[in-house]
Structure formats: C-alpha cells, structure tokens
PDB file of N, CA and C in Angstrom:
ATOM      1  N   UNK A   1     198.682 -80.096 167.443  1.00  0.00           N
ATOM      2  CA  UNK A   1     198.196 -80.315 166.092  1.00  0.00           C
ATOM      3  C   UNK A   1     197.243 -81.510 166.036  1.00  0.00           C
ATOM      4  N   UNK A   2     197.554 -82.360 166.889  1.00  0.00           N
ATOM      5  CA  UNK A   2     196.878 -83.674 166.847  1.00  0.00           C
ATOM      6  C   UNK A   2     195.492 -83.552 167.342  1.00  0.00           C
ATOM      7  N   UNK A   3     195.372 -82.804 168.452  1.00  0.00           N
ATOM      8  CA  UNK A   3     194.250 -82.608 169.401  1.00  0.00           C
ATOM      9  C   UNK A   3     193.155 -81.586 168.327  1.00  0.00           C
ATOM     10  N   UNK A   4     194.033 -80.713 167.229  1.00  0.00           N
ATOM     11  CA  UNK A   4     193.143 -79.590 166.263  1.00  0.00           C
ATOM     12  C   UNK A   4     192.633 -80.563 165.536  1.00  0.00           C
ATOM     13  N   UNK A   5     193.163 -81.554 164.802  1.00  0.00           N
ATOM     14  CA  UNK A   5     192.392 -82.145 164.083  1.00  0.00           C
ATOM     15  C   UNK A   5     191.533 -83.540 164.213  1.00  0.00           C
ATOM     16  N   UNK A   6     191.893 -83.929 166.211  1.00  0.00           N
ATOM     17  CA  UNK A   6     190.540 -84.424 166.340  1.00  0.00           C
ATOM     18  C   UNK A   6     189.144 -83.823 166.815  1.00  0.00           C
ATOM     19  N   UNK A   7     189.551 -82.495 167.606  1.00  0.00           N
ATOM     20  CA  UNK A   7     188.582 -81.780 167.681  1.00  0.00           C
ATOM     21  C   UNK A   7     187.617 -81.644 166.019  1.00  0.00           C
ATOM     22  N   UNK A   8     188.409 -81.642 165.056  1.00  0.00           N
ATOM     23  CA  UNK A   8     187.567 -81.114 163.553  1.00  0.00           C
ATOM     24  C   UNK A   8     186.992 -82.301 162.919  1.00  0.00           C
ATOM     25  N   UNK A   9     187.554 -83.387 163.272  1.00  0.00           N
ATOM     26  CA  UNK A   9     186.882 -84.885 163.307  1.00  0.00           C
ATOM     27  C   UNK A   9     185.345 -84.623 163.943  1.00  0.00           C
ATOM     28  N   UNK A  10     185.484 -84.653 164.921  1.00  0.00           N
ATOM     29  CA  UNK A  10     184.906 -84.463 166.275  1.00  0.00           C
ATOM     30  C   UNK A  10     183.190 -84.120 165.881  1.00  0.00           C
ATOM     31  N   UNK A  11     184.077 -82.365 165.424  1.00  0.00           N
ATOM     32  CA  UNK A  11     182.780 -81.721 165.185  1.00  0.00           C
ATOM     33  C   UNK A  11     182.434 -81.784 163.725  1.00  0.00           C
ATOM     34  N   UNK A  12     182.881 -82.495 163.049  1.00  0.00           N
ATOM     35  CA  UNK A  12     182.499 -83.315 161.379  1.00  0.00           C
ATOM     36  C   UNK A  12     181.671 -83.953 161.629  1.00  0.00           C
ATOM     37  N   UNK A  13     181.894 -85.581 162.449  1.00  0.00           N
ATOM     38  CA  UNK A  13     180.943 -86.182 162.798  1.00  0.00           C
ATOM     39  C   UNK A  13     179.436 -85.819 163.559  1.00  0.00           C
ATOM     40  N   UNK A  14     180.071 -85.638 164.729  1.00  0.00           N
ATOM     41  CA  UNK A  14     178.832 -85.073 165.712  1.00  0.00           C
ATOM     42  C   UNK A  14     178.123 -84.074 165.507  1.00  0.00           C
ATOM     43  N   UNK A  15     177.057 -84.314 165.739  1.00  0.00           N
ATOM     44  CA  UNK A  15     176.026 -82.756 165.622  1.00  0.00           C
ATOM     45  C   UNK A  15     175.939 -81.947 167.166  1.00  0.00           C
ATOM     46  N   UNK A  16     176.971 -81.180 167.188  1.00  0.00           N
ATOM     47  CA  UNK A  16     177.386 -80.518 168.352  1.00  0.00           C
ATOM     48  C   UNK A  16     176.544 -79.496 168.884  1.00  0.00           C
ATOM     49  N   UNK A  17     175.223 -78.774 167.650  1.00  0.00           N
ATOM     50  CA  UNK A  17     174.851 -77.891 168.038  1.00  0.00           C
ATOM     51  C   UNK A  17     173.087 -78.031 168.644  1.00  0.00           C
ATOM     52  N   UNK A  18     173.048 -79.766 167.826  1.00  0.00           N
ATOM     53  CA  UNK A  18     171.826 -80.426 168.615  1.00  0.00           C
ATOM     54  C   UNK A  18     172.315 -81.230 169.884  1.00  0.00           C
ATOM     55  N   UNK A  19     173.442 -81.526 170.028  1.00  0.00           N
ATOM     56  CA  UNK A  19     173.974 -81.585 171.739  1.00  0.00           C
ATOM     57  C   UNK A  19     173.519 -80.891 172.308  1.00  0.00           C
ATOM     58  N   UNK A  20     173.978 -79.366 172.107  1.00  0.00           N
ATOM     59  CA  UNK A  20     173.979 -78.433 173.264  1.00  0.00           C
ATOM     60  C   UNK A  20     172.581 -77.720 173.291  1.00  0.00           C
ATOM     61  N   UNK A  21     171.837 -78.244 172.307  1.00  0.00           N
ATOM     62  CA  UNK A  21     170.312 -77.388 172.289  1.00  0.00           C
ATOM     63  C   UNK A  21     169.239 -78.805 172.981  1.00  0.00           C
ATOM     64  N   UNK A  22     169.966 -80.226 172.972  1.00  0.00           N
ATOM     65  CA  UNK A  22     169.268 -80.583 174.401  1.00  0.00           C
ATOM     66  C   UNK A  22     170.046 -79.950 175.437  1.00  0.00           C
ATOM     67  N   UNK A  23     170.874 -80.507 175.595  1.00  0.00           N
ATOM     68  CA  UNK A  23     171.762 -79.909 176.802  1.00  0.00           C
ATOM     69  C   UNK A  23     170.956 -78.736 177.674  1.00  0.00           C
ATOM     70  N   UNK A  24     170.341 -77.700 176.666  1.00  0.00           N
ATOM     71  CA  UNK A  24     169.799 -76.638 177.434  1.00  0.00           C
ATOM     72  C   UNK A  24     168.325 -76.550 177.819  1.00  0.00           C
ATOM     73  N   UNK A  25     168.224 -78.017 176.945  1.00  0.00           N
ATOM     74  CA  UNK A  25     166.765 -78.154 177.407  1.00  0.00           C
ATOM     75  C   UNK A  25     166.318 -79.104 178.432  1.00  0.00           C
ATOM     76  N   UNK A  26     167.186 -79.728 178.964  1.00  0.00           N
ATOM     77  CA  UNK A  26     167.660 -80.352 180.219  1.00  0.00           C
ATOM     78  C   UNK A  26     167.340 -82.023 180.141  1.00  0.00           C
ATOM     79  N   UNK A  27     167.747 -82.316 178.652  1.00  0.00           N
ATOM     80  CA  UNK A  27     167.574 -83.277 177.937  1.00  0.00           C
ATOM     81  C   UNK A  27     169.600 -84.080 178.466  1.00  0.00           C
ATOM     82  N   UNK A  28     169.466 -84.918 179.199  1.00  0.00           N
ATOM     83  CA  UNK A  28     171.323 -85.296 179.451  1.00  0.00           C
ATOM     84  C   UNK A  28     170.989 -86.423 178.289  1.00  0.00           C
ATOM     85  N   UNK A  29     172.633 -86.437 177.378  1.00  0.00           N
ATOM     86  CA  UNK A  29     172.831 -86.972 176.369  1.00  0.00           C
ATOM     87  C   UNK A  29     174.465 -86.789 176.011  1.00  0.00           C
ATOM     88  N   UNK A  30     174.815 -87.305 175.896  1.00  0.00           N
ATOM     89  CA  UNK A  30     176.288 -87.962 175.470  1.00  0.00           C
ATOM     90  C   UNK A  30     176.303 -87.298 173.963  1.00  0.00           C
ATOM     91  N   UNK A  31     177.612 -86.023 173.945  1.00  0.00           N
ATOM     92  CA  UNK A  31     177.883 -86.535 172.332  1.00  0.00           C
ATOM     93  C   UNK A  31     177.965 -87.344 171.620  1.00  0.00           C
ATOM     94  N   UNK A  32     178.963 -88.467 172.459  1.00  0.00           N
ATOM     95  CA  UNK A  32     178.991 -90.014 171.979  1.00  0.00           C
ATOM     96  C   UNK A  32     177.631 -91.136 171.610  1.00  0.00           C
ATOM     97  N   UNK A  33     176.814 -90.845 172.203  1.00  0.00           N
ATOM     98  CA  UNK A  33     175.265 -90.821 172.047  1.00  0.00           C
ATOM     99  C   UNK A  33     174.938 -91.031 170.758  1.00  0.00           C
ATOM    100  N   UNK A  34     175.105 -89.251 170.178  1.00  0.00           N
ATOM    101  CA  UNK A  34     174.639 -88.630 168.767  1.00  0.00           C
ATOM    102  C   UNK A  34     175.609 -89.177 167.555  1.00  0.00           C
ATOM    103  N   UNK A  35     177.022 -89.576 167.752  1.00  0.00           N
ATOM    104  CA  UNK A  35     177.745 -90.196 166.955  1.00  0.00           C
ATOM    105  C   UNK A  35     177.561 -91.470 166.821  1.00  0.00           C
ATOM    106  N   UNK A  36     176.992 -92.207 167.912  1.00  0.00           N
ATOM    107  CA  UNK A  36     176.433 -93.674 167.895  1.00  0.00           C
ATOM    108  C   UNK A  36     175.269 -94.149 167.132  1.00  0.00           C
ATOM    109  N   UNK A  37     174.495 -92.670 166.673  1.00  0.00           N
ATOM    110  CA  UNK A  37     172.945 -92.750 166.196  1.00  0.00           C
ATOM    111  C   UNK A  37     173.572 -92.675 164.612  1.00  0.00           C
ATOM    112  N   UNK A  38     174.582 -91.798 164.816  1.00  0.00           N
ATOM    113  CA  UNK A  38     175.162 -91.428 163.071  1.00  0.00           C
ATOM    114  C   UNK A  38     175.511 -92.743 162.748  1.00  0.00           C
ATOM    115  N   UNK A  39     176.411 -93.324 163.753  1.00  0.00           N
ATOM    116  CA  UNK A  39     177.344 -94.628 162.714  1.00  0.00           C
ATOM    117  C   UNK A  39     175.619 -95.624 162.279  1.00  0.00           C
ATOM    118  N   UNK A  40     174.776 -95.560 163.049  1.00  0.00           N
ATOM    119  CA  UNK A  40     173.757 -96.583 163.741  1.00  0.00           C
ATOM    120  C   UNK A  40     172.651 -95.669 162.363  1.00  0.00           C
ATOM    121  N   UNK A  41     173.232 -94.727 161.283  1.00  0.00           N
ATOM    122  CA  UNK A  41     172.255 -94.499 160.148  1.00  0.00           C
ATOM    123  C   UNK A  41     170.901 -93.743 160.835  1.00  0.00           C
ATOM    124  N   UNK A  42     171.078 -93.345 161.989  1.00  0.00           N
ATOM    125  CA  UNK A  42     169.624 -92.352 162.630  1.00  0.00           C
ATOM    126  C   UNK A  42     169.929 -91.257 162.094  1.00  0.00           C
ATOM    127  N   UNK A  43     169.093 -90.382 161.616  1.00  0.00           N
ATOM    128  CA  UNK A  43     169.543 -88.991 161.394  1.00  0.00           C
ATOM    129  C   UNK A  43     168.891 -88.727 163.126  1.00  0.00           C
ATOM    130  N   UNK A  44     170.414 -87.956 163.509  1.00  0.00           N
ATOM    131  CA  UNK A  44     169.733 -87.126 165.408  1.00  0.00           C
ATOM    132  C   UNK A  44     169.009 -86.689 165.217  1.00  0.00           C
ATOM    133  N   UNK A  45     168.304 -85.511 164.175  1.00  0.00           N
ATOM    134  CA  UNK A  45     167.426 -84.511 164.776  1.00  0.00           C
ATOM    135  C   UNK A  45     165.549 -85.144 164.536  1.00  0.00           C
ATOM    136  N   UNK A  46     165.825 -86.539 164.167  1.00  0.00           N
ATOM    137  CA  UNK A  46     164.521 -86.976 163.832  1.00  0.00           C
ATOM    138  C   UNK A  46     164.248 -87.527 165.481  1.00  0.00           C
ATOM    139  N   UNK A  47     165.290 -87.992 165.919  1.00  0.00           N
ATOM    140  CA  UNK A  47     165.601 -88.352 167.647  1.00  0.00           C
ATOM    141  C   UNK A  47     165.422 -87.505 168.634  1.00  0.00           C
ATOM    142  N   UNK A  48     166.224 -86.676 168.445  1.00  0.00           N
ATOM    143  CA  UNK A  48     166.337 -86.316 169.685  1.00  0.00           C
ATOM    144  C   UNK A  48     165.549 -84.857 169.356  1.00  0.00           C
ATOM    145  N   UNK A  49     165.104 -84.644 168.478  1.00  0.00           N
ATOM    146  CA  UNK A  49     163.864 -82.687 169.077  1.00  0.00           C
ATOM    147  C   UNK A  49     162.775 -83.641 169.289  1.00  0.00           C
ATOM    148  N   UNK A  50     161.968 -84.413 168.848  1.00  0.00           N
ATOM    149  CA  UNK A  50     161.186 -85.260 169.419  1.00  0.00           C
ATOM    150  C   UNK A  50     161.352 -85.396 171.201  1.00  0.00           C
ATOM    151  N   UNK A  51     162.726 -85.939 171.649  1.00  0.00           N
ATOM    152  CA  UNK A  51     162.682 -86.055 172.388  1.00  0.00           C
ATOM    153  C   UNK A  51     163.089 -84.628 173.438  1.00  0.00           C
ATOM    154  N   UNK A  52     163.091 -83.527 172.739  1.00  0.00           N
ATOM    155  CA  UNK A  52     162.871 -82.503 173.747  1.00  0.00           C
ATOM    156  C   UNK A  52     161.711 -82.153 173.703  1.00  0.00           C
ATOM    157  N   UNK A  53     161.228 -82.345 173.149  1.00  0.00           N
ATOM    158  CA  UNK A  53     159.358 -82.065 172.736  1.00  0.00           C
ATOM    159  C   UNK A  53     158.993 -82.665 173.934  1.00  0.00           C
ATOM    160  N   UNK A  54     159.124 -83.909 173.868  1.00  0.00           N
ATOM    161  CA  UNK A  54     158.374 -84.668 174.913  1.00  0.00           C
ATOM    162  C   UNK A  54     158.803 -84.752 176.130  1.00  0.00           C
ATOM    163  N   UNK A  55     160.485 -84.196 176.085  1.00  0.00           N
ATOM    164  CA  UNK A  55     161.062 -83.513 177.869  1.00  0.00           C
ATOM    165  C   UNK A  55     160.056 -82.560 178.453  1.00  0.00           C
ATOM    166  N   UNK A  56     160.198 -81.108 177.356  1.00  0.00           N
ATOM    167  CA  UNK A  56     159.280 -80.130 177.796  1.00  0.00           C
ATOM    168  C   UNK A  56     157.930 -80.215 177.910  1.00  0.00           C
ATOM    169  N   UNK A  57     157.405 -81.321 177.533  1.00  0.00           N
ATOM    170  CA  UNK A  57     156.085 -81.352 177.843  1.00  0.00           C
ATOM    171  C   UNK A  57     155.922 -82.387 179.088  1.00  0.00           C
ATOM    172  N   UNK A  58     156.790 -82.689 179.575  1.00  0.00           N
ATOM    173  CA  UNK A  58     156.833 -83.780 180.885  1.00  0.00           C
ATOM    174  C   UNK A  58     156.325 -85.282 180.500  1.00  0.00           C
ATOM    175  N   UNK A  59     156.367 -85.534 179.332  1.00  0.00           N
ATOM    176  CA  UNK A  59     156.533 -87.266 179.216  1.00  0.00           C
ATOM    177  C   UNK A  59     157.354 -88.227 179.595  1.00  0.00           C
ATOM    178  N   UNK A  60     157.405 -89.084 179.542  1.00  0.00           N
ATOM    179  CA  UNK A  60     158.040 -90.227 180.155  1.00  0.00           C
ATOM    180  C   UNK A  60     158.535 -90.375 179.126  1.00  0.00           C
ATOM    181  N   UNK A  61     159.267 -90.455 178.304  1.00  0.00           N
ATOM    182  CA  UNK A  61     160.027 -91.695 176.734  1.00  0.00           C
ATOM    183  C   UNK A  61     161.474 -91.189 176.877  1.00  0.00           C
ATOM    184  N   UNK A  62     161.658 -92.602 176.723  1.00  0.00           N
ATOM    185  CA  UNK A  62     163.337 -92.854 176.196  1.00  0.00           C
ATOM    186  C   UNK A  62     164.084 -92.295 175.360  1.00  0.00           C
ATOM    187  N   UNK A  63     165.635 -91.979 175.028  1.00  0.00           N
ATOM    188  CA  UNK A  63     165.657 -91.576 173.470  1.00  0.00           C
ATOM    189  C   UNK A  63     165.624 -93.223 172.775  1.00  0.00           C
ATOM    190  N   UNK A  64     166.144 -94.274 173.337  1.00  0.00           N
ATOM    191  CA  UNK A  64     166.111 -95.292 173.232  1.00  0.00           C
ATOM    192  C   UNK A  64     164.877 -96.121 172.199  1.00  0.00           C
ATOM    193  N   UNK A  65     163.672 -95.838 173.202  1.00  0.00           N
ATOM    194  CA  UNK A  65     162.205 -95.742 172.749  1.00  0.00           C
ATOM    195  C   UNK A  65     162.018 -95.311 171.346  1.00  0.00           C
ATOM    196  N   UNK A  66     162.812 -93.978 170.934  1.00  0.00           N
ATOM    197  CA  UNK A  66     162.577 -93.053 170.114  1.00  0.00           C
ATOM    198  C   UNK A  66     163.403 -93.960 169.066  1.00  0.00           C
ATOM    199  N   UNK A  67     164.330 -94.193 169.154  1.00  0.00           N
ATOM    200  CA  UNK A  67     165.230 -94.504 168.099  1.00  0.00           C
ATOM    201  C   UNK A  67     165.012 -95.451 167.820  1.00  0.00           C
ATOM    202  N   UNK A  68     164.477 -96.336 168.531  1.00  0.00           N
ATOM    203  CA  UNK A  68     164.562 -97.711 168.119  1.00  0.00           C
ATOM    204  C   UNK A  68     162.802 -97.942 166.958  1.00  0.00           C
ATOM    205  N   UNK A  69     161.935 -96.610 167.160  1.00  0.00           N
ATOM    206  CA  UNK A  69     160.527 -96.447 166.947  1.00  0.00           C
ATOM    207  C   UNK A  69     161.322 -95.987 165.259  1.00  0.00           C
ATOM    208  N   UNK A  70     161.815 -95.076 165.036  1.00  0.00           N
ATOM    209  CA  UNK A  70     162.909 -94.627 163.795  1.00  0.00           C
ATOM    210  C   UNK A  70     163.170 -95.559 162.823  1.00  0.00           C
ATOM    211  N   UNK A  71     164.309 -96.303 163.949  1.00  0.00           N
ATOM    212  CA  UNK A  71     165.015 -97.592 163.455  1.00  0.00           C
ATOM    213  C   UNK A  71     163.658 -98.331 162.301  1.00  0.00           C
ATOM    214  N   UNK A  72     162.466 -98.778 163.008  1.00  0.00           N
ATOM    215  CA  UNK A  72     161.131 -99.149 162.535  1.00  0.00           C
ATOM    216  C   UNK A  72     160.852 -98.751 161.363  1.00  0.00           C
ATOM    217  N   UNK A  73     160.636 -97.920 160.653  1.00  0.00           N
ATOM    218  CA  UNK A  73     159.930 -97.245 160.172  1.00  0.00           C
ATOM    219  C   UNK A  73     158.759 -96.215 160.413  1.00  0.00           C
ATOM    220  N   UNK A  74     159.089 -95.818 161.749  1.00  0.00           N
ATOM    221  CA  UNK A  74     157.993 -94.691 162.766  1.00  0.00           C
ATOM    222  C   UNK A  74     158.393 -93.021 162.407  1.00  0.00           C
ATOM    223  N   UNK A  75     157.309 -92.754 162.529  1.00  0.00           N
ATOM    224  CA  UNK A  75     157.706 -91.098 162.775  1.00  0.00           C
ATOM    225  C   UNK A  75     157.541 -90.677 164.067  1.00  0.00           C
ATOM    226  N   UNK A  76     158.725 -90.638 165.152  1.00  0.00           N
ATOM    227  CA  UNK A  76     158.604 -90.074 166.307  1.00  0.00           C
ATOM    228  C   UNK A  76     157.745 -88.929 166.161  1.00  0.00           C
ATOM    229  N   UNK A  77     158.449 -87.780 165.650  1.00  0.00           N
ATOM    230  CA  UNK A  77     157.833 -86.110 165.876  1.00  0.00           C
ATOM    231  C   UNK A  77     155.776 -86.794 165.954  1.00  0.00           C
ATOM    232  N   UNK A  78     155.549 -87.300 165.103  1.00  0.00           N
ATOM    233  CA  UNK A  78     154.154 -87.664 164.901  1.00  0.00           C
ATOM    234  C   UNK A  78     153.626 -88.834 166.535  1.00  0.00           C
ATOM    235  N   UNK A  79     154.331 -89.324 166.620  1.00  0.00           N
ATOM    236  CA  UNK A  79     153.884 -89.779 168.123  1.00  0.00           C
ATOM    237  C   UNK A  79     154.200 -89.030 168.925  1.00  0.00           C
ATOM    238  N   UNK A  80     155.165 -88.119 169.203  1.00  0.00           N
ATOM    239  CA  UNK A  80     154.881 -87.347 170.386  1.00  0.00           C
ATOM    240  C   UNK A  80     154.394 -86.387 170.319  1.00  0.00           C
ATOM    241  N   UNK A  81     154.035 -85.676 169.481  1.00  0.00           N
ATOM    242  CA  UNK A  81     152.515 -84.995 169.229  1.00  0.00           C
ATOM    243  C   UNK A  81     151.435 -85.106 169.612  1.00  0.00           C
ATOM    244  N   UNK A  82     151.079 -86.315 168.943  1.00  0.00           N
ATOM    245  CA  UNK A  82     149.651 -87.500 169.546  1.00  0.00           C
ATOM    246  C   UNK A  82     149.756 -87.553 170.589  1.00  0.00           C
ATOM    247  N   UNK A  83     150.713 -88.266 171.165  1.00  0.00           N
ATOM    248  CA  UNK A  83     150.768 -88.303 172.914  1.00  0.00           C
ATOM    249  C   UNK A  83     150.540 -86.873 173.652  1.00  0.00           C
ATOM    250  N   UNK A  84     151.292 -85.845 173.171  1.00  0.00           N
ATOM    251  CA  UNK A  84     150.919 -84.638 173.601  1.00  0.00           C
ATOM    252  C   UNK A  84     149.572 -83.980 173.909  1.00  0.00           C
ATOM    253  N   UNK A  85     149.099 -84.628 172.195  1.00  0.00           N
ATOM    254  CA  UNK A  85     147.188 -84.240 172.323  1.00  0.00           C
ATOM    255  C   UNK A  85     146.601 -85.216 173.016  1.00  0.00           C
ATOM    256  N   UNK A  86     146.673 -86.112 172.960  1.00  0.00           N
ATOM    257  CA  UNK A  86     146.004 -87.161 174.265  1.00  0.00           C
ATOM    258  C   UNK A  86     146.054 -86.639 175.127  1.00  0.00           C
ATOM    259  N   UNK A  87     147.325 -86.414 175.850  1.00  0.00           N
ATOM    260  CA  UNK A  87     147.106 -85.821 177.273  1.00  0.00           C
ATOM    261  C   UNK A  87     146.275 -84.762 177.978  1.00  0.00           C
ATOM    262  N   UNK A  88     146.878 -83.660 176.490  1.00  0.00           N
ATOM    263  CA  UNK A  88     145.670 -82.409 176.833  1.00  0.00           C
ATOM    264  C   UNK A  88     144.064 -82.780 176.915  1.00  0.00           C
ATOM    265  N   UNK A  89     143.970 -83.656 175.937  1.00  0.00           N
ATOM    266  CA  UNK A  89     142.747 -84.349 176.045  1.00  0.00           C
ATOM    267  C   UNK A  89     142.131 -85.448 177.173  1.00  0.00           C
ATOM    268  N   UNK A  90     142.882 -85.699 177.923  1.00  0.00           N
ATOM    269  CA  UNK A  90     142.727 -86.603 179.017  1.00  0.00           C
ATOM    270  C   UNK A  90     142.233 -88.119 178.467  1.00  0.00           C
ATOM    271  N   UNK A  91     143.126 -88.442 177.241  1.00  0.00           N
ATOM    272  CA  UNK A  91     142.629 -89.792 176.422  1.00  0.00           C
ATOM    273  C   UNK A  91     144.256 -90.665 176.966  1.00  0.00           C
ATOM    274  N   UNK A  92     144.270 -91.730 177.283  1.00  0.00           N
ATOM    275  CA  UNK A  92     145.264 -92.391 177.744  1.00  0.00           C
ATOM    276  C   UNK A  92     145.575 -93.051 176.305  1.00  0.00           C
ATOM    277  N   UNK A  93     146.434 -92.740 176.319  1.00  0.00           N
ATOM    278  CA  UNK A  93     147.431 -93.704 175.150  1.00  0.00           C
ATOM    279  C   UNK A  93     148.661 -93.939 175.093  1.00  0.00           C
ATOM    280  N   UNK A  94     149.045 -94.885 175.124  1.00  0.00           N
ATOM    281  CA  UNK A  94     150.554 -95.355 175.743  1.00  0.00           C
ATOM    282  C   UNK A  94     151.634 -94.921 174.714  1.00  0.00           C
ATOM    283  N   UNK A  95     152.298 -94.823 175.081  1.00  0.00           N
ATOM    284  CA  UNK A  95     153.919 -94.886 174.090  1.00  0.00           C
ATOM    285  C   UNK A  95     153.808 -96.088 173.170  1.00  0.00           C
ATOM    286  N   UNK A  96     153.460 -97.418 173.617  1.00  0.00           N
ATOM    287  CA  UNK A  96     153.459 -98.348 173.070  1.00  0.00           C
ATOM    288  C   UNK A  96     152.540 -98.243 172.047  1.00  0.00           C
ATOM    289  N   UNK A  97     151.148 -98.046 172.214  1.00  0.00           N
ATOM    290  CA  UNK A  97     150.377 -97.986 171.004  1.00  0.00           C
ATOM    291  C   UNK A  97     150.439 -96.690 170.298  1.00  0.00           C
ATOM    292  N   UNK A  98     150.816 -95.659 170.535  1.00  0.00           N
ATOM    293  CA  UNK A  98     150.642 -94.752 169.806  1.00  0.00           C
ATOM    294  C   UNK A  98     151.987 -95.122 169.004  1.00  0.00           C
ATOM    295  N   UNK A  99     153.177 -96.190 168.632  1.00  0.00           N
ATOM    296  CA  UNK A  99     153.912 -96.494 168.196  1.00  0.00           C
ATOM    297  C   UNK A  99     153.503 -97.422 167.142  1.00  0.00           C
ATOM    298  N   UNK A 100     152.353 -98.233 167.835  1.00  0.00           N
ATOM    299  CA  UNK A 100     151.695 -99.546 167.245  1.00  0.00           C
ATOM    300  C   UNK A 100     150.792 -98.940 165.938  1.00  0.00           C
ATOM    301  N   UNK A 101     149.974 -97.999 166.065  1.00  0.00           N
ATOM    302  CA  UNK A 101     149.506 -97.084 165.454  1.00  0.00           C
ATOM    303  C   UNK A 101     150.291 -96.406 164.687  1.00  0.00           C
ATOM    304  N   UNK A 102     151.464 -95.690 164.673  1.00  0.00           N
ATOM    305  CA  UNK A 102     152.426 -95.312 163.703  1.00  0.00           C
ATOM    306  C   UNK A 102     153.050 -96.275 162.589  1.00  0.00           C
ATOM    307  N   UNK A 103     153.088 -97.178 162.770  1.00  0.00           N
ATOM    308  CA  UNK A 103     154.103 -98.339 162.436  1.00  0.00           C
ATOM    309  C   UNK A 103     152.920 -99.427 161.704  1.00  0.00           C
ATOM    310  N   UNK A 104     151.915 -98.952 162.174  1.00  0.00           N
ATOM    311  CA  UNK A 104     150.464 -99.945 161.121  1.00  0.00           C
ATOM    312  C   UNK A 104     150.110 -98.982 159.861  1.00  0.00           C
ATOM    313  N   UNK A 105     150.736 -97.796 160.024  1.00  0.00           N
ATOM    314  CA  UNK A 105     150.656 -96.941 158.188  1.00  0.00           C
ATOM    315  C   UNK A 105     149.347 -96.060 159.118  1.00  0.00           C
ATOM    316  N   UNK A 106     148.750 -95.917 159.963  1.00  0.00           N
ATOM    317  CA  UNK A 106     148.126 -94.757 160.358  1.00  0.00           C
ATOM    318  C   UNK A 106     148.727 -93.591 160.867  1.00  0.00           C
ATOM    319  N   UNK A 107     147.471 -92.296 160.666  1.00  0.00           N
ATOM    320  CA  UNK A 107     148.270 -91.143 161.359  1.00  0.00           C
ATOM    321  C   UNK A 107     147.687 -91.226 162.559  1.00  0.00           C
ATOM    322  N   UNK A 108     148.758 -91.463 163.764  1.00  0.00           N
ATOM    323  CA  UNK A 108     148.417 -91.628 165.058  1.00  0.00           C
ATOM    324  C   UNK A 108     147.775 -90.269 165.539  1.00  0.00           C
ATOM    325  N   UNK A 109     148.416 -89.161 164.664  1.00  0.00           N
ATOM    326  CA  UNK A 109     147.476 -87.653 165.418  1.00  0.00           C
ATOM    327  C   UNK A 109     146.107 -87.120 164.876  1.00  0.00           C
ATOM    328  N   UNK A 110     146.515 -87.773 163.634  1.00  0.00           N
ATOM    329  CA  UNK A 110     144.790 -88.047 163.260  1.00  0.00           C
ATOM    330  C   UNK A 110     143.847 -88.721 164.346  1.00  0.00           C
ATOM    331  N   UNK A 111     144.398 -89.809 164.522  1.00  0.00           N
ATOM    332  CA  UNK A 111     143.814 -90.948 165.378  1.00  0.00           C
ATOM    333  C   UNK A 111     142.876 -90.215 166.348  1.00  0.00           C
ATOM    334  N   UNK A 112     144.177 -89.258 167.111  1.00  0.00           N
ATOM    335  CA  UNK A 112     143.708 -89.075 168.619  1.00  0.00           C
ATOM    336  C   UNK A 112     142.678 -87.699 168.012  1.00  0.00           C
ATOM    337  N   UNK A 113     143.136 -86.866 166.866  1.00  0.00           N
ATOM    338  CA  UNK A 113     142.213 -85.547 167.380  1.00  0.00           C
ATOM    339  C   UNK A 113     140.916 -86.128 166.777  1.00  0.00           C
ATOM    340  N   UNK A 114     140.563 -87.526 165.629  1.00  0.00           N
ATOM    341  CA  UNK A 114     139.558 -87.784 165.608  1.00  0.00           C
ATOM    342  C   UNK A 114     138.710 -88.150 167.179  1.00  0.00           C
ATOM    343  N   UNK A 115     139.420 -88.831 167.530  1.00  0.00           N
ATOM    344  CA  UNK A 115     138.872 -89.438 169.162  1.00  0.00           C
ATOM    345  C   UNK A 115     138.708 -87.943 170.163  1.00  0.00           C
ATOM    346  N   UNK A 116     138.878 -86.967 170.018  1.00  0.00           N
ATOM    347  CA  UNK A 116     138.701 -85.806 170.893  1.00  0.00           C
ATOM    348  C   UNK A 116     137.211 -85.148 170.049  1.00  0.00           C
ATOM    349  N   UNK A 117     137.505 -85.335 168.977  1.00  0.00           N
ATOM    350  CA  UNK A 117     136.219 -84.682 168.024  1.00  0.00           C
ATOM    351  C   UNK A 117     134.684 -85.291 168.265  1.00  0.00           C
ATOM    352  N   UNK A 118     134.932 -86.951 168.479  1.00  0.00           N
ATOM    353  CA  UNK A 118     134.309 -87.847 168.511  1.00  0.00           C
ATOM    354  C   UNK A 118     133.639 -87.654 170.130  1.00  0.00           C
ATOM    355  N   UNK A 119     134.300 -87.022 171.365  1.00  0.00           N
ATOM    356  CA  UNK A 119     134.096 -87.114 172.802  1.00  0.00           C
ATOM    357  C   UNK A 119     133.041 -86.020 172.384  1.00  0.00           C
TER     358      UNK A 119
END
C-alpha cells in the first residue's frame, strides 16, 4: 500500500512522460532531475524539448546551460533554433551569445536569419 501511493506521489510530481520521451531520444536524465526543476519553479518542458532539439541536431548544451538560461529570463526553444540556423548557415555563434542576445530583449533567430539574408 505504501509503495502504491508513493509510486502516485511519484508520478503527481514528475513529468514521467517527458522522462521517457528524452529517454528515447537518447537525452540521459534523472527523473529526479525533472522533480528538481519542478521544486526549482522550471516548467521541464521549456528545458528539456529544447534540449532534445539540440541532442538531435548534434549540439553541444547542457540541460544545466538551458535551465539556468530559463532561470534568466531566456527563451531556450528560441536559442536553440538560432543556433540551429547558424549552423546550417555556417555563421558561428556561441551558446553564450546567442543567450546574451536572448536575455538583451532581442530575437536571437531574427538576429541570425537577418545575418544569412544579409550574406
């Protein structure tokens, strides 16, 4: 009985079904993770599909990076986008500034597809 109703705790708190949809995207992440982001006021899915976005597209970023860009006042999904189009574009732009750029009240994907328009 005890174990039924921490399992229902469990899956109250945690978002179990954005666990397992990184999980399959070969995103490793701790349930405990996603309950740490809840107590910590992140909504996960602003975290972590961002950060399968930017798994499947072979970027380098943290969820760490991500959350703490959140934490800010950033819109991840909108930087790893940008970063996405940079790349296709062969325009270097770091994690760092395309954060710096989010977080100064610009649209960082504006930014970059102006700078591709502009090449």
């Amino acid at each position: 009985m005890i174990i039924v109703i921490a399992l229902a705790i469990l899956f109250a708190i945690a978002p179990v079904a954005l666990w397992i949809c990184a999980l399959a995207a070969g995103v490793k992440i701790s349930i405990f993770t996603l309950i740490g982001m809840r107590l910590r006021r992140v909504v996960p899915n602003r975290v972590i599909n961002p950060l399968i976005k930017a798994h499947k597209a072979g970027l380098e970023v943290e969820m760490k990076q991500l959350e703490n860009h959140y934490l800010a006042g950033g819109k991840p999904d909108r930087v790893i986008n940008a970063l996405i189009a940079a790349r296709e574009a062969n325009i270097d732009l770091p994690f760092e500034r395309a954060t710096a750029i989010d977080l100064a009240g610009d649209d960082v994907l504006e930014a970059v597809k102006m700078s591709v328009s502009q090449n």
